[in-house]
PDB file of N, CA and C in Angstrom:
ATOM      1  N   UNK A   1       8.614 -14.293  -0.473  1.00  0.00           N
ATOM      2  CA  UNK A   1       8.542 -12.876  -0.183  1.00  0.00           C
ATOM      3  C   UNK A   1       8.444 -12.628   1.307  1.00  0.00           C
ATOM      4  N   UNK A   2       8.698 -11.848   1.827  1.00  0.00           N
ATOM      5  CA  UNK A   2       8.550 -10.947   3.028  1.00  0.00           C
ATOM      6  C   UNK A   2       6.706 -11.144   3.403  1.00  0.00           C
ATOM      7  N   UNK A   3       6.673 -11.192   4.859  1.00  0.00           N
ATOM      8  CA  UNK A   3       5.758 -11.761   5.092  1.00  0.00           C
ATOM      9  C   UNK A   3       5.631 -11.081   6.535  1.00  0.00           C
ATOM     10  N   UNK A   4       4.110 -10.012   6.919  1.00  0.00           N
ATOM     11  CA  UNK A   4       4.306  -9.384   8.601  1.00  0.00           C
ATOM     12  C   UNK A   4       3.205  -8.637   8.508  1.00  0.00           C
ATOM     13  N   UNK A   5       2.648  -8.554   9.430  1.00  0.00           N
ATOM     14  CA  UNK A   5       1.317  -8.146  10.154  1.00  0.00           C
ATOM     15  C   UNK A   5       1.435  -6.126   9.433  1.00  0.00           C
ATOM     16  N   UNK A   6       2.334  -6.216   9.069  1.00  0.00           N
ATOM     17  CA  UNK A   6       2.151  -4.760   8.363  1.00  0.00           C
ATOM     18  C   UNK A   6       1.710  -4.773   6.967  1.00  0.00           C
ATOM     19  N   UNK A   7       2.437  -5.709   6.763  1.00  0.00           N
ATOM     20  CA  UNK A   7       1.734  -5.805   5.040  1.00  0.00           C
ATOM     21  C   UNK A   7       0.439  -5.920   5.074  1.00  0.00           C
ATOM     22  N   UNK A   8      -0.283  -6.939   6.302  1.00  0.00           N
ATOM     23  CA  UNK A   8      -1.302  -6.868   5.784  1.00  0.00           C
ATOM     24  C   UNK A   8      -2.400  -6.144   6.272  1.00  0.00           C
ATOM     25  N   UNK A   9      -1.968  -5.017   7.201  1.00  0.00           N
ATOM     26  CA  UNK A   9      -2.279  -3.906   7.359  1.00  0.00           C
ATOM     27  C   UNK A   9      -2.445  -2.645   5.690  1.00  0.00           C
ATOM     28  N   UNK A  10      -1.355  -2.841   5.408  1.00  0.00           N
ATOM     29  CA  UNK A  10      -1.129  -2.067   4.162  1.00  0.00           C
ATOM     30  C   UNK A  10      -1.859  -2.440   2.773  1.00  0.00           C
ATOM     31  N   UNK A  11      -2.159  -4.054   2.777  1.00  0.00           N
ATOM     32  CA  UNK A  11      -2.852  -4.359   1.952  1.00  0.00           C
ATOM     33  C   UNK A  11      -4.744  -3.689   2.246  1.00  0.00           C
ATOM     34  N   UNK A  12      -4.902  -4.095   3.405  1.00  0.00           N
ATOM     35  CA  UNK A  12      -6.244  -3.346   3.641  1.00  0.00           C
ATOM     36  C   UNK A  12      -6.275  -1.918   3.443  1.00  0.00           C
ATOM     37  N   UNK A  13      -5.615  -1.141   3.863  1.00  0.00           N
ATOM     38  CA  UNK A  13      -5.465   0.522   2.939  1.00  0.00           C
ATOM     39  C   UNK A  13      -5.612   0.508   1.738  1.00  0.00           C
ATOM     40  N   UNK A  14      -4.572  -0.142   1.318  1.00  0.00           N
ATOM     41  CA  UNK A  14      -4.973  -0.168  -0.319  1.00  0.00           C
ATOM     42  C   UNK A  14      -6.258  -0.500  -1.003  1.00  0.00           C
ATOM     43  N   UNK A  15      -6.988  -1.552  -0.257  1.00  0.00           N
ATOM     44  CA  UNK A  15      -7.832  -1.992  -0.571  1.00  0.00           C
ATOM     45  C   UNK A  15      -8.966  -1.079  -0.412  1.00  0.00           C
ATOM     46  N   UNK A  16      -9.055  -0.163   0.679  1.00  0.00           N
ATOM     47  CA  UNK A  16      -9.798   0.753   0.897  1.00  0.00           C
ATOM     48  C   UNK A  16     -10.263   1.967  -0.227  1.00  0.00           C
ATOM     49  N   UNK A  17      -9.057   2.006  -0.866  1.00  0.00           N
ATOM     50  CA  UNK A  17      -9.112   2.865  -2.013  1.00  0.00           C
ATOM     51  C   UNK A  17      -9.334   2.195  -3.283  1.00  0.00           C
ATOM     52  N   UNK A  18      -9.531   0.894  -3.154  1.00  0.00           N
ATOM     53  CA  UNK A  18      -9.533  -0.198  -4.595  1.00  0.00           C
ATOM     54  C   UNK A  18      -8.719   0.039  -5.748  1.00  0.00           C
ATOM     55  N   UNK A  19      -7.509  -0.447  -4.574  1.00  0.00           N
ATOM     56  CA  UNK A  19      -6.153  -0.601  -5.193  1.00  0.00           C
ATOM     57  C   UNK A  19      -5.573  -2.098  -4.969  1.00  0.00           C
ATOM     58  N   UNK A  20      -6.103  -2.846  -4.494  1.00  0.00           N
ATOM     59  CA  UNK A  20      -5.844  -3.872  -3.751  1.00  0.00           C
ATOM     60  C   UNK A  20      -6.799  -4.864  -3.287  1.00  0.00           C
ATOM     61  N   UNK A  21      -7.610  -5.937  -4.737  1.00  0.00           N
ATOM     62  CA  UNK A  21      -8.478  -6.514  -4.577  1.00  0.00           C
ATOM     63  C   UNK A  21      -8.233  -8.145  -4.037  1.00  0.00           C
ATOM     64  N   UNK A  22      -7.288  -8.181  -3.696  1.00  0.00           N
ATOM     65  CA  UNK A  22      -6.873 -10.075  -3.342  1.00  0.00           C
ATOM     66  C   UNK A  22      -6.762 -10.234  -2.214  1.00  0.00           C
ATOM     67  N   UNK A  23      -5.833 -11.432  -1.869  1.00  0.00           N
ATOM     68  CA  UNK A  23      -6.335 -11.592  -0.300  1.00  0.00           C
ATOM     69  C   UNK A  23      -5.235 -10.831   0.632  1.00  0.00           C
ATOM     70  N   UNK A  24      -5.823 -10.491   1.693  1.00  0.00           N
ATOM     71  CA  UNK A  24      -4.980 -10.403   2.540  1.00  0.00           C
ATOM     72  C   UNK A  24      -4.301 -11.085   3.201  1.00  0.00           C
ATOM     73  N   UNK A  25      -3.170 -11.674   2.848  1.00  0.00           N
ATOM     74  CA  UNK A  25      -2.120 -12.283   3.444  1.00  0.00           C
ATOM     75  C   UNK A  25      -0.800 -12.353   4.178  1.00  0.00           C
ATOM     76  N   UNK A  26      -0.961 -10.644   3.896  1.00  0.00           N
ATOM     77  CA  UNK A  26       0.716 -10.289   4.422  1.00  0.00           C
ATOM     78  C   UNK A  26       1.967 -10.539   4.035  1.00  0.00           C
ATOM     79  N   UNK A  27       1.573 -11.411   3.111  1.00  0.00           N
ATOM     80  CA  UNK A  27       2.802 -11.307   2.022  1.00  0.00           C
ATOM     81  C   UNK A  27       3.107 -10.079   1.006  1.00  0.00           C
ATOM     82  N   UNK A  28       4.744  -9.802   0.985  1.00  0.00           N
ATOM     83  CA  UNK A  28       4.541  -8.968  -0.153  1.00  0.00           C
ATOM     84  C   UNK A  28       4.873  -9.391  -1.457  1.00  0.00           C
ATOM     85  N   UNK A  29       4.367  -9.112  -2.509  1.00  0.00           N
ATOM     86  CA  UNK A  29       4.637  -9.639  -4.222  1.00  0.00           C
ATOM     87  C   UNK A  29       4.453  -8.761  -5.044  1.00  0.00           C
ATOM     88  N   UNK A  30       4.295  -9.399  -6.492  1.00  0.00           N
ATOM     89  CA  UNK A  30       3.989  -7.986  -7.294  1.00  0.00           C
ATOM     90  C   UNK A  30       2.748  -7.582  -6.871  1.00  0.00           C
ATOM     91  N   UNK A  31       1.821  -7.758  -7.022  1.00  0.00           N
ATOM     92  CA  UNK A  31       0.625  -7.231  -6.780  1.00  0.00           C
ATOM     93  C   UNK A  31       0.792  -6.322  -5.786  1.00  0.00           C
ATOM     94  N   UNK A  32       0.928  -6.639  -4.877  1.00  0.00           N
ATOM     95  CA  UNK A  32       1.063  -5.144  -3.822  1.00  0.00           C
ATOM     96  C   UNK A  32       1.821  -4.394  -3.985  1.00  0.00           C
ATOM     97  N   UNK A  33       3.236  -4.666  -4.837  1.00  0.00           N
ATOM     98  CA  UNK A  33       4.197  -3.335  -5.450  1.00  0.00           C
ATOM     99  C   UNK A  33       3.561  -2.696  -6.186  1.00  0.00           C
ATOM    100  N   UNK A  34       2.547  -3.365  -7.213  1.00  0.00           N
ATOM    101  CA  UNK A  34       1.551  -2.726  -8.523  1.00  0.00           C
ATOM    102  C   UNK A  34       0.729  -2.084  -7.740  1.00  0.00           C
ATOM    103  N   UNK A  35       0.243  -2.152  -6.353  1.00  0.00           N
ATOM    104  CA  UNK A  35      -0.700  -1.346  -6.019  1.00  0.00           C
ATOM    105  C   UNK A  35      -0.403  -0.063  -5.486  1.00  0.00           C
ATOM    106  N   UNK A  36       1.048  -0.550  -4.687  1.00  0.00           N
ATOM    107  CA  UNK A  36       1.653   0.795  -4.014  1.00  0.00           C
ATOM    108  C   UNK A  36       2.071   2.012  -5.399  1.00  0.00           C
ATOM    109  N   UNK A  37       2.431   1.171  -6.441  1.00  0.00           N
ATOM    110  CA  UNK A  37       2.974   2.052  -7.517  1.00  0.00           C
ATOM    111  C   UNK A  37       2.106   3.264  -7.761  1.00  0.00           C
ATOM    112  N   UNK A  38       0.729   2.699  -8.183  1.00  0.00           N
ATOM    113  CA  UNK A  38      -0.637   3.096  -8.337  1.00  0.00           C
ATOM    114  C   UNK A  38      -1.042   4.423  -7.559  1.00  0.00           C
ATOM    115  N   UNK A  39      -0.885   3.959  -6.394  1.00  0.00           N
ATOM    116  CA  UNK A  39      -1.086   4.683  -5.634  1.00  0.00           C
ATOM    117  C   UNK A  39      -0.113   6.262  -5.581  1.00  0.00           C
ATOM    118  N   UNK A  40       0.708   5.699  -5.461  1.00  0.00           N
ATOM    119  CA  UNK A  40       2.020   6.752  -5.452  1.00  0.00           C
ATOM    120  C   UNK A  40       1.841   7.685  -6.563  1.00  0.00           C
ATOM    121  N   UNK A  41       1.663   7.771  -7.786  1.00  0.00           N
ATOM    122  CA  UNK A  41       1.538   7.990  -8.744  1.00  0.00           C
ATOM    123  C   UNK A  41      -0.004   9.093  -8.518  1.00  0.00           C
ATOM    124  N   UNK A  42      -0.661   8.494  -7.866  1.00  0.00           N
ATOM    125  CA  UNK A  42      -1.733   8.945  -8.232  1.00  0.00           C
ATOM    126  C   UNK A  42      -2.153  10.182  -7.225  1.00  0.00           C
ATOM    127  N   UNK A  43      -0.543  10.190  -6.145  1.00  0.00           N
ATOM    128  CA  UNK A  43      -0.493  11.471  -5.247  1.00  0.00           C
ATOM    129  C   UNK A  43       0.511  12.084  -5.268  1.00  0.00           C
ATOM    130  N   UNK A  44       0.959  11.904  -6.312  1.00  0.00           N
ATOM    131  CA  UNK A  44       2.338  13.013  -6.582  1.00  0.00           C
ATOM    132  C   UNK A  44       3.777  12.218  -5.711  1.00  0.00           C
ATOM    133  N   UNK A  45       3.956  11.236  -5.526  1.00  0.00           N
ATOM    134  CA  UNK A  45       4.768  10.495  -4.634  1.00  0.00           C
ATOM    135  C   UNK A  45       5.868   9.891  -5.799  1.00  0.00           C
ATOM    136  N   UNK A  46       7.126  10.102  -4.935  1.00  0.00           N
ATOM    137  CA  UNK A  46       8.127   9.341  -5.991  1.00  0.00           C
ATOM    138  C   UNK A  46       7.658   7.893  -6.033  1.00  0.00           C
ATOM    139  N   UNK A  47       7.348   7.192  -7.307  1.00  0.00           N
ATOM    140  CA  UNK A  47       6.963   5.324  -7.637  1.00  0.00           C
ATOM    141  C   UNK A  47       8.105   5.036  -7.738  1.00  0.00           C
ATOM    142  N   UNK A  48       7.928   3.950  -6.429  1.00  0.00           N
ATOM    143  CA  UNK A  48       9.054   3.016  -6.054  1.00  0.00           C
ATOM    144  C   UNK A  48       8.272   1.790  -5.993  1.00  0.00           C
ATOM    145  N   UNK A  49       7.333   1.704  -5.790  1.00  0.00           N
ATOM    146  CA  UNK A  49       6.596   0.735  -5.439  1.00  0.00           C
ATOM    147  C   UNK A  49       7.022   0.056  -4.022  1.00  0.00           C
ATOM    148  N   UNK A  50       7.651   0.635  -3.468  1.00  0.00           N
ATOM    149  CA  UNK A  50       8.239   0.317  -1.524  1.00  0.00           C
ATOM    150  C   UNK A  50       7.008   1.158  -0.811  1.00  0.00           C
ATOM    151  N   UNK A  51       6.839   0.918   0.407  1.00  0.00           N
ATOM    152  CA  UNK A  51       5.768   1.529   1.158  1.00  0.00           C
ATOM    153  C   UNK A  51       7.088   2.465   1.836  1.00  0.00           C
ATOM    154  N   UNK A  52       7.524   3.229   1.386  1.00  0.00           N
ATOM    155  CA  UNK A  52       8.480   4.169   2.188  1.00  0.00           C
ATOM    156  C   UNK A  52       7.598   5.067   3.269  1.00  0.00           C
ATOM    157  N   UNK A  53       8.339   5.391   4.090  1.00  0.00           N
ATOM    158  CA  UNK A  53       7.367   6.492   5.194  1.00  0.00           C
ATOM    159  C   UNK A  53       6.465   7.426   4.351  1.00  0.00           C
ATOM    160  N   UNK A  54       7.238   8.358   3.873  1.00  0.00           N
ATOM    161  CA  UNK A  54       6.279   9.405   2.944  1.00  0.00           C
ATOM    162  C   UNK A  54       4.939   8.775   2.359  1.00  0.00           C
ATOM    163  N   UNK A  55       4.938   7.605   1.765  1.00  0.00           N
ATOM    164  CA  UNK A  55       3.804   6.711   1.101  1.00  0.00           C
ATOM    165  C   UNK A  55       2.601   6.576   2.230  1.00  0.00           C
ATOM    166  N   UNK A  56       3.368   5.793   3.401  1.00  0.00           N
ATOM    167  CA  UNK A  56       2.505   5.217   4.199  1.00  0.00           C
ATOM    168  C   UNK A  56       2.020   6.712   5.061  1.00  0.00           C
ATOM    169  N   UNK A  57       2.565   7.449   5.241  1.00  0.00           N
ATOM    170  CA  UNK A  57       2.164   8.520   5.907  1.00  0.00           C
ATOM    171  C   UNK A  57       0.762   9.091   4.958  1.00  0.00           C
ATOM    172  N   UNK A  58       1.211   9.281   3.807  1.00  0.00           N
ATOM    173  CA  UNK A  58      -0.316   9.824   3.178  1.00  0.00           C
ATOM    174  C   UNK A  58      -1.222   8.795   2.480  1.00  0.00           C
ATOM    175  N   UNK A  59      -0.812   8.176   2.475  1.00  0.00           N
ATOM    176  CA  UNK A  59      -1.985   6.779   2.421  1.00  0.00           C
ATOM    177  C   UNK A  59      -2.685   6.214   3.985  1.00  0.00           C
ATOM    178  N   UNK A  60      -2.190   6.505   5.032  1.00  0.00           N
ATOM    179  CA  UNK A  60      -2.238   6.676   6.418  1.00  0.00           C
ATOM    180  C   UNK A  60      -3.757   8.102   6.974  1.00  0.00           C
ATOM    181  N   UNK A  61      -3.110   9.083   6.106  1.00  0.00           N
ATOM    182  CA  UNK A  61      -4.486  10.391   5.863  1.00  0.00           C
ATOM    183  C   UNK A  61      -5.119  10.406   5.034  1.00  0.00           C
ATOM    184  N   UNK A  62      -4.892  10.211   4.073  1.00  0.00           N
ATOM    185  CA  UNK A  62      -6.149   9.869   3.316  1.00  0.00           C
ATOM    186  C   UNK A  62      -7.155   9.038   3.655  1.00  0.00           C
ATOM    187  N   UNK A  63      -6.740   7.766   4.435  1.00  0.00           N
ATOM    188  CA  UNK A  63      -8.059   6.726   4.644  1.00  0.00           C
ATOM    189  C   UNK A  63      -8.211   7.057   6.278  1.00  0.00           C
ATOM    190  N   UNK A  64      -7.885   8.348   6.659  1.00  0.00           N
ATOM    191  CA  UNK A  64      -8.130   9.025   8.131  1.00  0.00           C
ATOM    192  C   UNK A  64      -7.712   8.376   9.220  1.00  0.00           C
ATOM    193  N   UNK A  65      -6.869   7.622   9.273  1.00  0.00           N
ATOM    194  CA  UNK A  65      -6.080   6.622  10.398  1.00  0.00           C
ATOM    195  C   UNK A  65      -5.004   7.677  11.260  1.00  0.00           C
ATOM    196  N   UNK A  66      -4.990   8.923  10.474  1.00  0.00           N
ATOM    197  CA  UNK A  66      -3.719   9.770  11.645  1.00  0.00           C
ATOM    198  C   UNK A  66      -4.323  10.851  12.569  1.00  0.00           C
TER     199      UNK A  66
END
């Protein structure tokens, strides 16, 4: 899988909201698609399970990083 200092940025967001209990590694797999899904879903966001801009932008305000 795809592997970069953003993922595992993105994994700690997720995790913030306890969506995302494993390690942080920066890899991406299912588990972090299952989390982004989760997430998406759970803010009115089209589930793609991709961290598309729109995603990361309000997962970005919600955990007050903007």
């Amino acid at each position: 899988g795809y592997r970069g200092e953003e993922i595992s940025d993105l994994q700690k967001l997720l995790a913030e909201f306890h969506l995302y209990n494993y390690n942080i590694d920066g890899i991406v797999g299912q588990i972090i698609m299952k989390s982004v899904k989760i997430f998406q879903t759970q803010n009115n966001l089209p589930v793609t399970g991709f961290p598309d801009p729109e995603t990361i932008f309000v997962l970005s305000c919600a955990a007050g990083q903007l």
